[in-house]
N, C-alpha and C. Protein backbone atom coordinates (compact mmCIF):
# COMPACT_ATOMS: atom_id res chain seq x y z
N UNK A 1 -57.97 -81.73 -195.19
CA UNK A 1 -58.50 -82.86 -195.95
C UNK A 1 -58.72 -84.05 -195.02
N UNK A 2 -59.97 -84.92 -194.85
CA UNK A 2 -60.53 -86.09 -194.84
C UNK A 2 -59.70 -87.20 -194.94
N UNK A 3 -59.19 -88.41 -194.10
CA UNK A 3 -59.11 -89.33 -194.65
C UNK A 3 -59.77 -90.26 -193.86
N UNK A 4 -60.42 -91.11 -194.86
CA UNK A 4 -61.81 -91.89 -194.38
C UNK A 4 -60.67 -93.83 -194.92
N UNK A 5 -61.61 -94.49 -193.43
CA UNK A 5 -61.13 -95.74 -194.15
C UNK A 5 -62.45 -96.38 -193.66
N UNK A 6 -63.13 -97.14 -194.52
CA UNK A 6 -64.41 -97.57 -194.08
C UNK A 6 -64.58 -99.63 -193.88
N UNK A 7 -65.13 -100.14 -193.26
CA UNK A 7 -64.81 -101.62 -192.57
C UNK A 7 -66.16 -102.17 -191.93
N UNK A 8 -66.47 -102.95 -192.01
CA UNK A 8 -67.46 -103.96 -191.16
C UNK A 8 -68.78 -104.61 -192.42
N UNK A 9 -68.16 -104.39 -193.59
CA UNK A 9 -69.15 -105.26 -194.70
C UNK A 9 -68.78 -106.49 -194.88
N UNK A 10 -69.69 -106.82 -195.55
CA UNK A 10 -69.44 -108.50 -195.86
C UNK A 10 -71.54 -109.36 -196.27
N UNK A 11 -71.28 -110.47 -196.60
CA UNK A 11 -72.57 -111.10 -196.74
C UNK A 11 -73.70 -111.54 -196.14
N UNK A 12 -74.65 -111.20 -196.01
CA UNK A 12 -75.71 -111.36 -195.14
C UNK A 12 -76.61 -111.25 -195.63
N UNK A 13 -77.85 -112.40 -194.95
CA UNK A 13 -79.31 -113.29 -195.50
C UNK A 13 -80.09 -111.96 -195.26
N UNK A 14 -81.06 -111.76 -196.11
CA UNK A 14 -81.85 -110.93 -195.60
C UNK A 14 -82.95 -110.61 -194.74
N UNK A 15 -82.87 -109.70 -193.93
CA UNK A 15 -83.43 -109.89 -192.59
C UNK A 15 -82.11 -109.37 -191.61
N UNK A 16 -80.54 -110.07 -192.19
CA UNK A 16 -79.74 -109.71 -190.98
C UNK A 16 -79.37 -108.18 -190.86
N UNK A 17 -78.28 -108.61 -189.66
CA UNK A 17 -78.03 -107.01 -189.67
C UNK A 17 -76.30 -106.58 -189.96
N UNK A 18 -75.91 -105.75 -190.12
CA UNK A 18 -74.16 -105.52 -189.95
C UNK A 18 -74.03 -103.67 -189.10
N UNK A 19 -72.81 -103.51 -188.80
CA UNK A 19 -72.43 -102.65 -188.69
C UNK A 19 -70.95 -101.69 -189.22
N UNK A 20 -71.38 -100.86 -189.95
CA UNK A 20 -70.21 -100.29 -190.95
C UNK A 20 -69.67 -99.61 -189.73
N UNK A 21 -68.05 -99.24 -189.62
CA UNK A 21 -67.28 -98.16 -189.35
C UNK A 21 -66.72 -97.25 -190.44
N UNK A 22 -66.37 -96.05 -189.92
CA UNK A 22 -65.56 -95.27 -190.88
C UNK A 22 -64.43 -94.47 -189.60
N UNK A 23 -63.29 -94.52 -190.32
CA UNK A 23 -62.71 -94.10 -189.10
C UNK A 23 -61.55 -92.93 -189.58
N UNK A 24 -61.78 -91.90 -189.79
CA UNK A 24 -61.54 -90.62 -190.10
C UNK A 24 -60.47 -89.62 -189.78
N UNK A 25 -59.18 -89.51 -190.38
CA UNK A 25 -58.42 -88.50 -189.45
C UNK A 25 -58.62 -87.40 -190.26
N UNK A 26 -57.76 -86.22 -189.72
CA UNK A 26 -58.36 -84.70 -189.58
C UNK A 26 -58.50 -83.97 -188.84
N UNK A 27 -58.50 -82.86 -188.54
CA UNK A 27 -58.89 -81.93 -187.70
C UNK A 27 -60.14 -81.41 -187.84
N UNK A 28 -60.61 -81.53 -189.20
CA UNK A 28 -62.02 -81.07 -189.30
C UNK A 28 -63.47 -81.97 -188.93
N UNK A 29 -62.77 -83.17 -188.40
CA UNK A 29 -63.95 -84.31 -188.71
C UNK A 29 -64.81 -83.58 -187.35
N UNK A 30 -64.50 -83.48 -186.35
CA UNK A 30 -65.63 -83.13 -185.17
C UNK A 30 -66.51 -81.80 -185.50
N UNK A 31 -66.37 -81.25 -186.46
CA UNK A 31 -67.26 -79.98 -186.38
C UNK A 31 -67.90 -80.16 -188.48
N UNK A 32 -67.44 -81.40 -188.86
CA UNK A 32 -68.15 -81.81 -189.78
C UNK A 32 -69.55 -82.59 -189.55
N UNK A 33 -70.38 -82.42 -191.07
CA UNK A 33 -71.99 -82.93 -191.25
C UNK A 33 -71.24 -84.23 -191.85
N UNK A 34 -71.04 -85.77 -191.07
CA UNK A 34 -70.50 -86.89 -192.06
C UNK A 34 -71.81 -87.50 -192.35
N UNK A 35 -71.52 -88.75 -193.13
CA UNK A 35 -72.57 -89.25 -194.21
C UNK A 35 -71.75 -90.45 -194.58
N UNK A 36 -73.12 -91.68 -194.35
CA UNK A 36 -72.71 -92.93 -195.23
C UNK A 36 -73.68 -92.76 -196.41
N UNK A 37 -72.71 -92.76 -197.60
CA UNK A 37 -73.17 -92.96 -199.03
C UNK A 37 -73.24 -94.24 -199.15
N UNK A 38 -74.17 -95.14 -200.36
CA UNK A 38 -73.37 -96.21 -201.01
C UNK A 38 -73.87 -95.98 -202.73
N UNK A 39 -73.27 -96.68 -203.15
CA UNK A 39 -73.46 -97.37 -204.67
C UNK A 39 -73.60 -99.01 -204.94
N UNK A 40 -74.86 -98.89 -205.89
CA UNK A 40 -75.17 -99.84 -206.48
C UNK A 40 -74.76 -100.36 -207.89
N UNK A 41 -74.63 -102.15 -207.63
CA UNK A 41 -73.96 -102.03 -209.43
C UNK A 41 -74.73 -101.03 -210.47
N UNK A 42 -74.15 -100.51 -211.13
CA UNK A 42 -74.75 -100.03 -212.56
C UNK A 42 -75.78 -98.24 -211.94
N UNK A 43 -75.51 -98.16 -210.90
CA UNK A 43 -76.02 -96.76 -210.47
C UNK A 43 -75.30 -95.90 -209.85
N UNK A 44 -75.50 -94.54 -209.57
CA UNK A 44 -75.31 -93.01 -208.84
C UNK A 44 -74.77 -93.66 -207.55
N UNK A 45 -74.16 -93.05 -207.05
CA UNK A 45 -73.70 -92.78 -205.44
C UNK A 45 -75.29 -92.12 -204.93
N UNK A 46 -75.65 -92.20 -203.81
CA UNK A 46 -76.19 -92.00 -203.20
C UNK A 46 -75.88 -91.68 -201.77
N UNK A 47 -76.69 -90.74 -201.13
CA UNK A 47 -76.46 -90.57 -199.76
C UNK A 47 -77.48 -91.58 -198.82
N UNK A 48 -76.94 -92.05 -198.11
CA UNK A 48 -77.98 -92.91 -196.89
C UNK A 48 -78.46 -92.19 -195.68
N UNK A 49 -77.67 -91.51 -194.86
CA UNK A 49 -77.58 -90.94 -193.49
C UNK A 49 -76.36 -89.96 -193.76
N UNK A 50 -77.26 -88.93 -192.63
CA UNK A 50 -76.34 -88.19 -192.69
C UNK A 50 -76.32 -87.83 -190.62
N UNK A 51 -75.22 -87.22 -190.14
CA UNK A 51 -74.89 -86.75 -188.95
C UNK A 51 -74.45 -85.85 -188.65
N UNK A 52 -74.88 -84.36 -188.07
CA UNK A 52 -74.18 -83.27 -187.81
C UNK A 52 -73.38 -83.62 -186.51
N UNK A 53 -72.34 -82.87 -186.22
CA UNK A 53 -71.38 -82.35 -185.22
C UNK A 53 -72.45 -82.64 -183.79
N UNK A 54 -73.13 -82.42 -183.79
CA UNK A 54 -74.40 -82.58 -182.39
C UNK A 54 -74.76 -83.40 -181.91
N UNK A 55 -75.19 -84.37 -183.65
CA UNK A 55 -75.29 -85.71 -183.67
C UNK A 55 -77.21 -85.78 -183.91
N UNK A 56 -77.54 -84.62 -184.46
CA UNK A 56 -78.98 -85.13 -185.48
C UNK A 56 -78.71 -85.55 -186.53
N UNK A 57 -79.49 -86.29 -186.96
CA UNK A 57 -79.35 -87.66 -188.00
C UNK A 57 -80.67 -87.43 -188.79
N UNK A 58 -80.35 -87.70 -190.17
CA UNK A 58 -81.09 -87.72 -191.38
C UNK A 58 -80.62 -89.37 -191.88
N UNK A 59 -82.00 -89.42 -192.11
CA UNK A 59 -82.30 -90.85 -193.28
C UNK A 59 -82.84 -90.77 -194.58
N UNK A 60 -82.35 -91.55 -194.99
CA UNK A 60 -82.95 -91.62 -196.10
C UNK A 60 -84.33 -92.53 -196.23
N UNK A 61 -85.36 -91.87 -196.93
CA UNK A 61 -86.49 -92.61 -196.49
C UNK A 61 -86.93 -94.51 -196.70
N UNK A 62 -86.06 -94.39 -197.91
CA UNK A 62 -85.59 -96.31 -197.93
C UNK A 62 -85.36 -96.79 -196.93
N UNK A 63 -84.42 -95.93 -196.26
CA UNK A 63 -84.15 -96.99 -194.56
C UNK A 63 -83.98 -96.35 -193.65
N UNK A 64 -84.94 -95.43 -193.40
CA UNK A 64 -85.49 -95.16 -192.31
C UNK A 64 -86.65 -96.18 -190.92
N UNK A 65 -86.00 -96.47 -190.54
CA UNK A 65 -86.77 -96.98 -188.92
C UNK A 65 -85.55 -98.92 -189.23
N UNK A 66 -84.50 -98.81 -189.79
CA UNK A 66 -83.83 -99.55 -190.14
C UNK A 66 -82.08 -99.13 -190.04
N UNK A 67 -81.70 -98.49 -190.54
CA UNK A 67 -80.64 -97.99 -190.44
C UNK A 67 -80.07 -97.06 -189.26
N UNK A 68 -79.12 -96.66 -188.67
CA UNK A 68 -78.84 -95.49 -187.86
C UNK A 68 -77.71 -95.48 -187.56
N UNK A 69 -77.16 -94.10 -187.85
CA UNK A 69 -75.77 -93.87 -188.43
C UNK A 69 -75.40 -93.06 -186.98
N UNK A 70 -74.41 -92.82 -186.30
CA UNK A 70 -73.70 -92.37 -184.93
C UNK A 70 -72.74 -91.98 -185.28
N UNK A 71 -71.87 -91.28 -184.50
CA UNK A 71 -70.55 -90.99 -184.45
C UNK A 71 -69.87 -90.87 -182.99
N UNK A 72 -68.49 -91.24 -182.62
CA UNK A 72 -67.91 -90.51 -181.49
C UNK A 72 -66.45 -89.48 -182.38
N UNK A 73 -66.81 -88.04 -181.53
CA UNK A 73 -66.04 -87.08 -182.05
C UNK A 73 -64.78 -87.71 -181.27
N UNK A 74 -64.72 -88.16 -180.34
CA UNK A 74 -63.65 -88.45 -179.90
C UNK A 74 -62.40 -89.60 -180.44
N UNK A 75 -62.97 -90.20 -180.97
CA UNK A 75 -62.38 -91.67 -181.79
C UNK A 75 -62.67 -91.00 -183.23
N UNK A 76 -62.93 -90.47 -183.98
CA UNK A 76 -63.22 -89.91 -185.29
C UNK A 76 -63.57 -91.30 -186.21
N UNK A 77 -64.98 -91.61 -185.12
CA UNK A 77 -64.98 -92.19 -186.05
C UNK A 77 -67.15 -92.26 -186.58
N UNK A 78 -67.46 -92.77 -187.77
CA UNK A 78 -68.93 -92.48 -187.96
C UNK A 78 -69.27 -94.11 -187.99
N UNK A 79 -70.36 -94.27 -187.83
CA UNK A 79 -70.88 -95.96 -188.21
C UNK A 79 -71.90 -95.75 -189.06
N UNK A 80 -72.64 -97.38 -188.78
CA UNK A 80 -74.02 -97.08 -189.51
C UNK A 80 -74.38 -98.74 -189.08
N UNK A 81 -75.74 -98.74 -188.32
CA UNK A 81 -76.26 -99.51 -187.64
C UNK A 81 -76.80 -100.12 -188.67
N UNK A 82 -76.87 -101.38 -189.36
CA UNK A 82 -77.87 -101.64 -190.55
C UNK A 82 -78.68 -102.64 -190.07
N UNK A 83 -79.72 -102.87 -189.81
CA UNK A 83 -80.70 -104.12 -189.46
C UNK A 83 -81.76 -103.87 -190.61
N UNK A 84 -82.30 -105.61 -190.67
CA UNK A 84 -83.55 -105.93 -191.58
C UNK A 84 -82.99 -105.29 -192.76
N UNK A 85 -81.49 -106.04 -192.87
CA UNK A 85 -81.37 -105.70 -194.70
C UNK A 85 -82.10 -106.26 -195.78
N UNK A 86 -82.06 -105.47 -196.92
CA UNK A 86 -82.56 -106.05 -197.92
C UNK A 86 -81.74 -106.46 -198.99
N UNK A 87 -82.30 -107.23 -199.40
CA UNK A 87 -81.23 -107.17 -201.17
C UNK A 87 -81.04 -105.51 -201.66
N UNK A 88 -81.72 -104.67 -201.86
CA UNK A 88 -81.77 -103.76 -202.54
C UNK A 88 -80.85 -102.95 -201.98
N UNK A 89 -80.06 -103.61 -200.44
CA UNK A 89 -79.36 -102.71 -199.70
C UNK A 89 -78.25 -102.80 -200.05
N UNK A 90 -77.63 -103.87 -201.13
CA UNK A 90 -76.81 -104.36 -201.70
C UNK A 90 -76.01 -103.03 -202.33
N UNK A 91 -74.57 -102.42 -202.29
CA UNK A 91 -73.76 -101.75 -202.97
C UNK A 91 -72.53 -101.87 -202.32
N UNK A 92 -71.52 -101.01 -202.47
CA UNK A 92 -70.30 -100.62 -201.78
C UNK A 92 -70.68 -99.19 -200.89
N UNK A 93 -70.59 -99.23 -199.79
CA UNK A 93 -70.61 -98.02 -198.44
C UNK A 93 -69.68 -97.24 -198.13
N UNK A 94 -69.68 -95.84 -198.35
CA UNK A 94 -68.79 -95.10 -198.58
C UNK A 94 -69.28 -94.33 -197.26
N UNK A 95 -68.44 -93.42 -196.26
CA UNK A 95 -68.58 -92.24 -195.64
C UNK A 95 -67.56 -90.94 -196.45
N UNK A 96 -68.18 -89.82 -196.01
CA UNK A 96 -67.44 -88.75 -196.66
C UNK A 96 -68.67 -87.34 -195.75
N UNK A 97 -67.88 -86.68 -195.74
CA UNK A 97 -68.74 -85.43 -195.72
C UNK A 97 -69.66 -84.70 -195.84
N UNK A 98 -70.88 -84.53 -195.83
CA UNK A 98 -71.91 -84.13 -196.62
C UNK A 98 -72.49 -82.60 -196.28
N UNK A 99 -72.66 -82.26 -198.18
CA UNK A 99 -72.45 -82.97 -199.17
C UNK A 99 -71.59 -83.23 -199.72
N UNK A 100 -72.12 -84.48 -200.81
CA UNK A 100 -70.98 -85.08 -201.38
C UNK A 100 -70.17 -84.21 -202.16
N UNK A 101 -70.77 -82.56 -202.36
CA UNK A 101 -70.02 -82.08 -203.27
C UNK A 101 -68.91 -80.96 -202.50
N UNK A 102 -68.76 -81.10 -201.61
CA UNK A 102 -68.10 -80.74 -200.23
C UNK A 102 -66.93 -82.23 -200.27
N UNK A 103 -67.08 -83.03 -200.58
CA UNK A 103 -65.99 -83.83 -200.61
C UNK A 103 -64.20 -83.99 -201.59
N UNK A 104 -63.26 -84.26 -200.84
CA UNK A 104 -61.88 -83.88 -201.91
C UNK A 104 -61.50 -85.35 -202.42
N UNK A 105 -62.05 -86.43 -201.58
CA UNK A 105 -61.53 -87.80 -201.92
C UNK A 105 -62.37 -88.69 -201.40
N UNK A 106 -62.35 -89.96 -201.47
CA UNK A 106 -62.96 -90.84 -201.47
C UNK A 106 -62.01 -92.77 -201.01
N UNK A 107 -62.54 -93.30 -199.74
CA UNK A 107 -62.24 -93.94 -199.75
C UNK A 107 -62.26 -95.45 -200.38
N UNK A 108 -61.98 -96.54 -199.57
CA UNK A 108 -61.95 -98.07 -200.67
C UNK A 108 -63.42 -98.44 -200.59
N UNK A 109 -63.88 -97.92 -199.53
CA UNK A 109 -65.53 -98.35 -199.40
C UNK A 109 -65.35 -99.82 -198.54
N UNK A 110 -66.75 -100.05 -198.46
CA UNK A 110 -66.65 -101.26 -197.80
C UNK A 110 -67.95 -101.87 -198.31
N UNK A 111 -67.75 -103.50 -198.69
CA UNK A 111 -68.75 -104.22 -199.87
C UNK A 111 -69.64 -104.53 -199.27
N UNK A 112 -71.07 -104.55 -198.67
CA UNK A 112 -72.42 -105.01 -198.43
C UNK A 112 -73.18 -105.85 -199.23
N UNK A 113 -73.60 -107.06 -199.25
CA UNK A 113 -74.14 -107.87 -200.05
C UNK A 113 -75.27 -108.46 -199.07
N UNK A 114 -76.42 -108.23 -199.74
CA UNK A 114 -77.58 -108.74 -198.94
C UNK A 114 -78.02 -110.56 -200.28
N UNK A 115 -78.16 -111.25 -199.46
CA UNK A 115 -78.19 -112.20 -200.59
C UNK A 115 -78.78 -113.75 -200.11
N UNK A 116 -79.43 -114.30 -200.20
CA UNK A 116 -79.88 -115.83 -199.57
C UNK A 116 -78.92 -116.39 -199.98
């Protein structure tokens, strides 16, 4: 089992940028596909990026040429590069496994607020 603790949110004008960590213990995390999810008030979890073990990367097409999610297997840990946020980028940022239905738990998340 996963344990994810996720960190680096907070408020920002839009246009700026942040960078999420997730920092993961386990034995399985280096040969896992991880993934920053988030949620929006009043909506679904969603997946954002995803990262295999290799380190090819999937976007999601909302924020694609904007976002970019990394990992070092060595530090266990995943990020997620966010520039030229939007409001709409606005939720709580979750990492976990992907897929999400491959997941056993879930961490505190970390709050993103895009906002003038």
């Amino acid at each position: 089992q996963v344990q994810l603790v996720e960190s680096g949110g907070g408020l920002v004008q839009p246009g700026g940028s942040l960078r999420l960590s997730c920092a993961a213990s386990g034995s399985i995390f280096s040969i896992s596909i991880m993934a920053w999810y988030r949620q929006a008030p009043g909506k679904q979890r969603e997946w954002v990026a995803f990262i295999t073990s290799g380190g090819v990367t999937t976007n999601r097409d909302s924020v694609e040429g904007r976002f970019t999610i990394s990992r070092d297997n060595a530090k266990n840990t995943v990020y997620l590069q966010m520039n030229n946020l939007k409001p709409e980028d606005t939720g709580v940022y979750y990492c976990n496994v992907f897929p999400s239905g491959r997941a056993t738990s879930w961490g505190q998340g970390t709050q993103v607020t895009v906002s003038s």
